[in-house]
PDB file of N, CA and C in Angstrom:
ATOM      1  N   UNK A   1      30.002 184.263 128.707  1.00  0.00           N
ATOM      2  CA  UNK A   1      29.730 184.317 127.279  1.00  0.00           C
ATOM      3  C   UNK A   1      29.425 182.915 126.788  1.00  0.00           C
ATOM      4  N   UNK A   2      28.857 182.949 125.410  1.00  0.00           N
ATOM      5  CA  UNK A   2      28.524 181.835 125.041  1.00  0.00           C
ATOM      6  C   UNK A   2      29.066 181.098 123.811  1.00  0.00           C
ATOM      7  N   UNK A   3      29.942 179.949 123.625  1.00  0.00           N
ATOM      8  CA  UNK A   3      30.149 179.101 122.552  1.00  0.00           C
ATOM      9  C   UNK A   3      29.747 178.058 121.959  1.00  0.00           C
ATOM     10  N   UNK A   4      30.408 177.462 121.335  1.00  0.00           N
ATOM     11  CA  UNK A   4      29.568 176.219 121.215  1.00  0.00           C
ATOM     12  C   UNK A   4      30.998 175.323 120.994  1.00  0.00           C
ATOM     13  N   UNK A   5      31.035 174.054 121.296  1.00  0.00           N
ATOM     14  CA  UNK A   5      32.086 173.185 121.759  1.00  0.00           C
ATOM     15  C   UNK A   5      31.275 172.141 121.315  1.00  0.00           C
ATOM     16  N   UNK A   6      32.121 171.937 119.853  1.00  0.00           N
ATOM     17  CA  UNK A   6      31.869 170.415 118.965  1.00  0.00           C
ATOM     18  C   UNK A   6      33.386 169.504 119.518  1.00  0.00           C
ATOM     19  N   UNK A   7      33.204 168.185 119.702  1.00  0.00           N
ATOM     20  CA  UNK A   7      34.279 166.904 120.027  1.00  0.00           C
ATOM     21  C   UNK A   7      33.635 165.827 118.903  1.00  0.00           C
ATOM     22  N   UNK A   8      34.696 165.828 117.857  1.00  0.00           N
ATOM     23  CA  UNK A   8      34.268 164.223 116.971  1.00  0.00           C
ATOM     24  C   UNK A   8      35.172 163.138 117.126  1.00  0.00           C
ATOM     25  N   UNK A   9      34.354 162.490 116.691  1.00  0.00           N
ATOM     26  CA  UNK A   9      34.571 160.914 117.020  1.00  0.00           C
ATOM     27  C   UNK A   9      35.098 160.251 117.973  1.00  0.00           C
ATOM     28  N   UNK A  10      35.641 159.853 118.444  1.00  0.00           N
ATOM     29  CA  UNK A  10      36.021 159.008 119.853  1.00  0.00           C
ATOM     30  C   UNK A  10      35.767 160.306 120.968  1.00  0.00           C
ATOM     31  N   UNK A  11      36.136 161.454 120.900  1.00  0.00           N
ATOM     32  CA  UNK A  11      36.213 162.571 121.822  1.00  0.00           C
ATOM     33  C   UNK A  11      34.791 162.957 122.018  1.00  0.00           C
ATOM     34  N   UNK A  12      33.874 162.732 121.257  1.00  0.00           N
ATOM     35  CA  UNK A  12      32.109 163.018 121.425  1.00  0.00           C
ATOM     36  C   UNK A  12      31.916 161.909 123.060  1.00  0.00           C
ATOM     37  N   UNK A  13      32.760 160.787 122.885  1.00  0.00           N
ATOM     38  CA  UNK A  13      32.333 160.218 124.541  1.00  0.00           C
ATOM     39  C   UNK A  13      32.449 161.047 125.616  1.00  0.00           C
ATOM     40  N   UNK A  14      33.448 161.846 125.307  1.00  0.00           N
ATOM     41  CA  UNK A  14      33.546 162.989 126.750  1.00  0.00           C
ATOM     42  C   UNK A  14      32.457 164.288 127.058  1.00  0.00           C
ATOM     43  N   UNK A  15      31.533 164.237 126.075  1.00  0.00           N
ATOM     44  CA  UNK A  15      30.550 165.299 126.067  1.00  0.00           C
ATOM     45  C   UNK A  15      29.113 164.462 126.939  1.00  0.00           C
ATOM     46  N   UNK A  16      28.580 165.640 127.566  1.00  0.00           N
ATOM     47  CA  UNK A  16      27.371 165.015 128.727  1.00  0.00           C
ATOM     48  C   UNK A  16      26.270 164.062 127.443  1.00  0.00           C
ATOM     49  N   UNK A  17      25.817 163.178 128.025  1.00  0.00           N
ATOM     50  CA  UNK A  17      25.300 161.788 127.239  1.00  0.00           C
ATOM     51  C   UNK A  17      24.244 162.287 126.468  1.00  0.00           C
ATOM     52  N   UNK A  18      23.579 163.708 127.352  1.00  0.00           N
ATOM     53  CA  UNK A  18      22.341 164.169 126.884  1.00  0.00           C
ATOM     54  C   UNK A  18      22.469 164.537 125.025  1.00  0.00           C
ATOM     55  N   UNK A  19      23.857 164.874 125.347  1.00  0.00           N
ATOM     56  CA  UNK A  19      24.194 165.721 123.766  1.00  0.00           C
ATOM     57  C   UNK A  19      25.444 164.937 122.756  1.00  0.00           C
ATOM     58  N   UNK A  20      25.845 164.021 123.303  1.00  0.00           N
ATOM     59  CA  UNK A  20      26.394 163.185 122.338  1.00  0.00           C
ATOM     60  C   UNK A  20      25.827 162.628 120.956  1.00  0.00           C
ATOM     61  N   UNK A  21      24.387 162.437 120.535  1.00  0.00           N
ATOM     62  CA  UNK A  21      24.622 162.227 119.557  1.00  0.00           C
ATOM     63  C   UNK A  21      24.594 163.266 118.417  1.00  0.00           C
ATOM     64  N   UNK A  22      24.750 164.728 118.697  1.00  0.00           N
ATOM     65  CA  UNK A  22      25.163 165.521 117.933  1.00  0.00           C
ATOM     66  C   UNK A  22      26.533 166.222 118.386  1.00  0.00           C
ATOM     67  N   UNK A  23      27.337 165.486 118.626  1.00  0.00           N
ATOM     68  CA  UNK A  23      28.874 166.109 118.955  1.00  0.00           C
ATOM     69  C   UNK A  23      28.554 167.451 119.160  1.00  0.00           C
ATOM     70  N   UNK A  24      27.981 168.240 120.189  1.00  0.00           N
ATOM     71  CA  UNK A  24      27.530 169.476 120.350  1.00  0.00           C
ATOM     72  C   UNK A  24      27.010 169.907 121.356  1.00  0.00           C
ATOM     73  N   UNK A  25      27.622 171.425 121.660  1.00  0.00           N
ATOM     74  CA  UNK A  25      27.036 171.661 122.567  1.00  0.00           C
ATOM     75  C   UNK A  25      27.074 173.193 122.946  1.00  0.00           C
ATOM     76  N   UNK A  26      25.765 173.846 122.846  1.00  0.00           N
ATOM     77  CA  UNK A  26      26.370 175.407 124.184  1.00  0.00           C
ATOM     78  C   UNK A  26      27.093 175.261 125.135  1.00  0.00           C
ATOM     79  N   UNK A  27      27.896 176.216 124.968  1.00  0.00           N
ATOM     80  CA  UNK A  27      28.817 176.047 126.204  1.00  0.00           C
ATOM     81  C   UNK A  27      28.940 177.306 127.165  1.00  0.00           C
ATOM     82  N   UNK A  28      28.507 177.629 128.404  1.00  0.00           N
ATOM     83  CA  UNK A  28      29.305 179.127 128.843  1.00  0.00           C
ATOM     84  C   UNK A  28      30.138 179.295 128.880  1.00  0.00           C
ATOM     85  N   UNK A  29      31.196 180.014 129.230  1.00  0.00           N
ATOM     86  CA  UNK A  29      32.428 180.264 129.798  1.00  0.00           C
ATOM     87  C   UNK A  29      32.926 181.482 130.019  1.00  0.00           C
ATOM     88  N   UNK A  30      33.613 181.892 131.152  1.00  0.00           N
ATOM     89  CA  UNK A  30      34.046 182.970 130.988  1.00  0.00           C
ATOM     90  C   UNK A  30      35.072 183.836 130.065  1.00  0.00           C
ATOM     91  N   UNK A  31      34.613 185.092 130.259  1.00  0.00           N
ATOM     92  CA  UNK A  31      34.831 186.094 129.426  1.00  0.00           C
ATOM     93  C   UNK A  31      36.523 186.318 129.458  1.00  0.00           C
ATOM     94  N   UNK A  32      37.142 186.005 128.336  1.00  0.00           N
ATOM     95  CA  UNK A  32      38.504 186.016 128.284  1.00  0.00           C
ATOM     96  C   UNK A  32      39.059 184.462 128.012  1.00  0.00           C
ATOM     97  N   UNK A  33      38.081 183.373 128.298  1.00  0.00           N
ATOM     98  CA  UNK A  33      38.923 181.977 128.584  1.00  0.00           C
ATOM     99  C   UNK A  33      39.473 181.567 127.550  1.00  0.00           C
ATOM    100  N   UNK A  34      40.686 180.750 127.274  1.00  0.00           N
ATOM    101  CA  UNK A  34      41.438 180.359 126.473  1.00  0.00           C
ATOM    102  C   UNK A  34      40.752 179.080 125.939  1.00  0.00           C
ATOM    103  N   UNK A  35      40.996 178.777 124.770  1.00  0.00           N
ATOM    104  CA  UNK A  35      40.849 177.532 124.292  1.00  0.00           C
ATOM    105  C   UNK A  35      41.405 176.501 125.487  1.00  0.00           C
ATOM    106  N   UNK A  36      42.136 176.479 125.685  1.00  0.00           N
ATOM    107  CA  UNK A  36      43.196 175.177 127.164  1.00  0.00           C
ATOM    108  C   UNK A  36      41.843 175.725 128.163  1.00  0.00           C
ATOM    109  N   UNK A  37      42.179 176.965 128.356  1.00  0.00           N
ATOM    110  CA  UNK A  37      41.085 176.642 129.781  1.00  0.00           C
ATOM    111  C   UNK A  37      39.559 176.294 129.677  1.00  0.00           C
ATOM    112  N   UNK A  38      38.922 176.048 128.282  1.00  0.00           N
ATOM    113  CA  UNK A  38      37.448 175.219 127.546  1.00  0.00           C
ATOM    114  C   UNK A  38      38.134 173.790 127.992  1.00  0.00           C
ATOM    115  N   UNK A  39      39.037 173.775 127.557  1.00  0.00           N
ATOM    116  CA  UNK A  39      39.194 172.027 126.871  1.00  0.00           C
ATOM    117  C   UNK A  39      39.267 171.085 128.572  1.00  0.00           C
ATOM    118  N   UNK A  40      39.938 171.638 128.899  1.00  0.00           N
ATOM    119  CA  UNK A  40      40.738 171.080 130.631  1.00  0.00           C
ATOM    120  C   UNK A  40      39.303 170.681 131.763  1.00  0.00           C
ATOM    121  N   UNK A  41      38.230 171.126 131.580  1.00  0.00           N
ATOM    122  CA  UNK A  41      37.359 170.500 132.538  1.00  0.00           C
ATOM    123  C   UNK A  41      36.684 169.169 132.478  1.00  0.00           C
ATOM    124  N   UNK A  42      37.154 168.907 130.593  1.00  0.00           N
ATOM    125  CA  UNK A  42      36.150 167.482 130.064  1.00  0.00           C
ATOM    126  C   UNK A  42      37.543 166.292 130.092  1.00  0.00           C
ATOM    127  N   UNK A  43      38.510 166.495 130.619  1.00  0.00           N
ATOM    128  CA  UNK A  43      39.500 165.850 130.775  1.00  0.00           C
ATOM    129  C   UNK A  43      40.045 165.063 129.746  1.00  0.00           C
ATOM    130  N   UNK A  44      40.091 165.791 128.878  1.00  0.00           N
ATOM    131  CA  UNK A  44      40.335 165.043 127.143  1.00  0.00           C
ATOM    132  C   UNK A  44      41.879 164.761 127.642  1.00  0.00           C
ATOM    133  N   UNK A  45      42.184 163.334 126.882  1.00  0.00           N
ATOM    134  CA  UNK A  45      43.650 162.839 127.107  1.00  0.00           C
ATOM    135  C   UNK A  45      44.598 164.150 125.767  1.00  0.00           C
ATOM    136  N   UNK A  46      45.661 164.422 126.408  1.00  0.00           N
ATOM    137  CA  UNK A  46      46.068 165.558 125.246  1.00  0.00           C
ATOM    138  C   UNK A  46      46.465 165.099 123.735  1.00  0.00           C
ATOM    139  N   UNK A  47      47.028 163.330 124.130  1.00  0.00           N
ATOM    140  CA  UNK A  47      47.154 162.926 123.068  1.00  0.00           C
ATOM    141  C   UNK A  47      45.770 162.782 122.335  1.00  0.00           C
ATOM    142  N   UNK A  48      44.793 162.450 122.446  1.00  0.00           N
ATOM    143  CA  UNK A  48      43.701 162.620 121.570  1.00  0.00           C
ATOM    144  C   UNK A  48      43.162 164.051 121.186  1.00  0.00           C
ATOM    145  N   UNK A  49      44.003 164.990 121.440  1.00  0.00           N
ATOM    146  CA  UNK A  49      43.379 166.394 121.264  1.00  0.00           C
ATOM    147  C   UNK A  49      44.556 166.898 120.029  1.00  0.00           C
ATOM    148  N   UNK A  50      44.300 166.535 118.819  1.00  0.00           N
ATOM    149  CA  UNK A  50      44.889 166.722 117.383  1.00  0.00           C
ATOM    150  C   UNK A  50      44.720 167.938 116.618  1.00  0.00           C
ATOM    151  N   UNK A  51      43.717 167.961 116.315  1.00  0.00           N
ATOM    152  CA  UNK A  51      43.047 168.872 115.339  1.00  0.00           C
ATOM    153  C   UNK A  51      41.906 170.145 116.271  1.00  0.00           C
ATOM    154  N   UNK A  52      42.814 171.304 116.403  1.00  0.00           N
ATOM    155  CA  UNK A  52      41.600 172.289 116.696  1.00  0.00           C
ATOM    156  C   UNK A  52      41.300 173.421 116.246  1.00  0.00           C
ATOM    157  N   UNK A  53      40.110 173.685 116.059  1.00  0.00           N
ATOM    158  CA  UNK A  53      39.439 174.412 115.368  1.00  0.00           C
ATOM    159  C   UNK A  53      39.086 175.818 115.889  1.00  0.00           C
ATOM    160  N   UNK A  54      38.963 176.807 115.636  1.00  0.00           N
ATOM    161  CA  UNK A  54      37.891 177.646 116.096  1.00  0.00           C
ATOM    162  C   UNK A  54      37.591 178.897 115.075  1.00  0.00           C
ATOM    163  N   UNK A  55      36.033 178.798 115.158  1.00  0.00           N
ATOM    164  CA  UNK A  55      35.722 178.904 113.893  1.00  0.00           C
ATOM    165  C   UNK A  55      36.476 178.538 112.652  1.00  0.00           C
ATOM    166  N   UNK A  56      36.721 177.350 112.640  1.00  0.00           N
ATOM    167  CA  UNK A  56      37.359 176.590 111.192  1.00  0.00           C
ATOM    168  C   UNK A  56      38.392 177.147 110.731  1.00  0.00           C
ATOM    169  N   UNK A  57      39.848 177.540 112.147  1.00  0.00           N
ATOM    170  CA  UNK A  57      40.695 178.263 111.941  1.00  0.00           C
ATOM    171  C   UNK A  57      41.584 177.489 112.414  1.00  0.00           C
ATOM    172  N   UNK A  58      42.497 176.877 112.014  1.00  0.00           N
ATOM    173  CA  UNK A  58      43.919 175.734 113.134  1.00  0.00           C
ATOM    174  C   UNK A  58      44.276 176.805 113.807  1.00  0.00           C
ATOM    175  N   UNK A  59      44.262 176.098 115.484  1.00  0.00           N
ATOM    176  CA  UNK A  59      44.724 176.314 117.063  1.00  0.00           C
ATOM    177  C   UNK A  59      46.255 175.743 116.702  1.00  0.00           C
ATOM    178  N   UNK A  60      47.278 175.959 116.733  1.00  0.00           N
ATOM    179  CA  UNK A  60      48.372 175.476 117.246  1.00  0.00           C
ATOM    180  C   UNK A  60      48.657 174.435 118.601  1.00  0.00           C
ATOM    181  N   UNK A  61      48.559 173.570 118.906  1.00  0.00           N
ATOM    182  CA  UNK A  61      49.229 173.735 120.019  1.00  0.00           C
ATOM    183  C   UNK A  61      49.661 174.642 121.191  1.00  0.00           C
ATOM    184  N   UNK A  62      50.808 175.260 120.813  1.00  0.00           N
ATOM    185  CA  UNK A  62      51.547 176.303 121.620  1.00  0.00           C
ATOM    186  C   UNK A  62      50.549 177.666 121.580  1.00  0.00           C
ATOM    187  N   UNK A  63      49.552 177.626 120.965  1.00  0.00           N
ATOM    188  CA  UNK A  63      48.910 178.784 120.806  1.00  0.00           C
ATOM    189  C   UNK A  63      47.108 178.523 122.001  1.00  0.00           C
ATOM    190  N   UNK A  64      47.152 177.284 121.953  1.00  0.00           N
ATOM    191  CA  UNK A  64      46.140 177.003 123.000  1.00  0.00           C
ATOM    192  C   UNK A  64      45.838 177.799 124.051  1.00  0.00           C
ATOM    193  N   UNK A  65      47.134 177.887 125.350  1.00  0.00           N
ATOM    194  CA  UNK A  65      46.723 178.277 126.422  1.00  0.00           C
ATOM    195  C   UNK A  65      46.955 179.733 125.929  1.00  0.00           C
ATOM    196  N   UNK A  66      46.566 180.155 124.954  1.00  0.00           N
ATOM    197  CA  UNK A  66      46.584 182.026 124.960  1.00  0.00           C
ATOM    198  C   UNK A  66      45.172 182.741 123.846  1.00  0.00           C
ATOM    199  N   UNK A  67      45.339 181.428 123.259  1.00  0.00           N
ATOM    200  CA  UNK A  67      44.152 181.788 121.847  1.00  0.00           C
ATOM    201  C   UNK A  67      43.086 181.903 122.929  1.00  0.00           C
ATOM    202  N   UNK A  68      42.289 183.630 123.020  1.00  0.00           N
ATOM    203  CA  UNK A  68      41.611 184.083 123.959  1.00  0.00           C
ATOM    204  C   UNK A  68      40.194 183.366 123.211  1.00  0.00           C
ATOM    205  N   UNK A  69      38.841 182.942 123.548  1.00  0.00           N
ATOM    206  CA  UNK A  69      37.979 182.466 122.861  1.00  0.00           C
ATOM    207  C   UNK A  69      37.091 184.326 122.693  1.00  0.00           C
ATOM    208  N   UNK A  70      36.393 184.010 121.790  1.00  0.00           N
ATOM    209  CA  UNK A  70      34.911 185.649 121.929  1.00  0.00           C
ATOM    210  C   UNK A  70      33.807 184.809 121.755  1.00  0.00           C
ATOM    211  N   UNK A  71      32.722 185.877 122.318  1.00  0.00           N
ATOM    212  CA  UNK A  71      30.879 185.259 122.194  1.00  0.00           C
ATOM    213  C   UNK A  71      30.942 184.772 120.780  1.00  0.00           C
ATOM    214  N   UNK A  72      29.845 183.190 120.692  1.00  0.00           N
ATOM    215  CA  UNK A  72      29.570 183.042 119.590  1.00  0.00           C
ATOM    216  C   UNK A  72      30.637 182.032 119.002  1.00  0.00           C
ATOM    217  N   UNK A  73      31.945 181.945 119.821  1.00  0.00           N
ATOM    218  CA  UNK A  73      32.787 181.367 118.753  1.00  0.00           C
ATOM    219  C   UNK A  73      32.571 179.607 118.581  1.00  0.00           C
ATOM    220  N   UNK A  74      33.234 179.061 117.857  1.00  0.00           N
ATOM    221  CA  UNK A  74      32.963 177.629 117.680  1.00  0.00           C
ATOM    222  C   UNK A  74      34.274 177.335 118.006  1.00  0.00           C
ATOM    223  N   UNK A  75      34.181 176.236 118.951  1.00  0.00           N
ATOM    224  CA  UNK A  75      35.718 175.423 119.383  1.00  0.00           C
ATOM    225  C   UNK A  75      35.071 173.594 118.613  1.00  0.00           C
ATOM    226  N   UNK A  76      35.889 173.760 117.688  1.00  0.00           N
ATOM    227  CA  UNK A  76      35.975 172.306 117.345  1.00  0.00           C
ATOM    228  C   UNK A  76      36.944 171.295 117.698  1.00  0.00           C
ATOM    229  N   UNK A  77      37.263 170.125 118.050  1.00  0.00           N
ATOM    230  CA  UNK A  77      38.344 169.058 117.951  1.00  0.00           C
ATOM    231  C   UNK A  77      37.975 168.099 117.497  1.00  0.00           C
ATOM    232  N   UNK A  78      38.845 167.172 117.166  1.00  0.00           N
ATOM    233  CA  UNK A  78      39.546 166.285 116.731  1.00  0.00           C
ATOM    234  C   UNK A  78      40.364 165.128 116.624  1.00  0.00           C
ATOM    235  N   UNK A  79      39.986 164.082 117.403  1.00  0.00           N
ATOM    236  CA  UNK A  79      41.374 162.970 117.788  1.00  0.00           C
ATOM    237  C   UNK A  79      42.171 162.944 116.376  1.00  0.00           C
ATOM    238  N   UNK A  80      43.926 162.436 116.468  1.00  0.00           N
ATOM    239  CA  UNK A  80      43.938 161.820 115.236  1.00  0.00           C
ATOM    240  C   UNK A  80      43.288 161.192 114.423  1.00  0.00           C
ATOM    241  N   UNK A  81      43.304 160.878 113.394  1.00  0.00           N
ATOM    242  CA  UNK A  81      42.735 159.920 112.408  1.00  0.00           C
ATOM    243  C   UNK A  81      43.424 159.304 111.625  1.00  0.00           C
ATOM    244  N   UNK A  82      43.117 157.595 111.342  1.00  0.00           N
ATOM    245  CA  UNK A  82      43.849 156.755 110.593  1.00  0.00           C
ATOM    246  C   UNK A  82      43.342 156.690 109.513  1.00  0.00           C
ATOM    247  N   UNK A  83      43.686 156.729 108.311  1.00  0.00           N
ATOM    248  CA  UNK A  83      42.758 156.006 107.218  1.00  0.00           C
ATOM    249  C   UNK A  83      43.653 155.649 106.237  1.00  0.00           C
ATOM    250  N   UNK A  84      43.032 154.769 104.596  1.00  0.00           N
ATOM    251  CA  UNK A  84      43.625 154.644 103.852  1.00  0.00           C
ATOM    252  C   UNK A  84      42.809 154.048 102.881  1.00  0.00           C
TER     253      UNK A  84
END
């Protein structure tokens, strides 16, 4: 099946070079895969994996390795962010 797998800001370095400058990308994956089992092949450090999305919905944490993905969906992340 097919998603699409956005990484912003510092985490867009881990996406293939071709498609970094739109933090974006089709993604396949198989049918059933969890958010954890998307994230785990681009070797994101976990501490930079903060904020996740799918379809513009907060992932928990503890809800990662089970939140099943469907066709179409959008997996977004997030490193922390500092500001002020």
């Amino acid at each position: 099946m097919n998603i699409t797998f956005k990484l912003f800001a510092t985490l867009g370095d881990y996406l293939p070079s071709s498609v970094r400058p739109g933090n974006e990308m089709s993604l396949q994956v198989a049918s059933g895969a969890t958010v954890a089992q998307v994230i785990e092949p681009f070797a994101l450090p976990p501490k930079l994996v903060h904020l996740v999305l799918v379809n513009g919905h907060f992932v928990a944490p503890e809800q990662r390795t089970s939140h099943v993905l469907l066709e179409g969906d959008v997996l977004a992340i997030w490193p922390p962010i500092a500001g002020g």
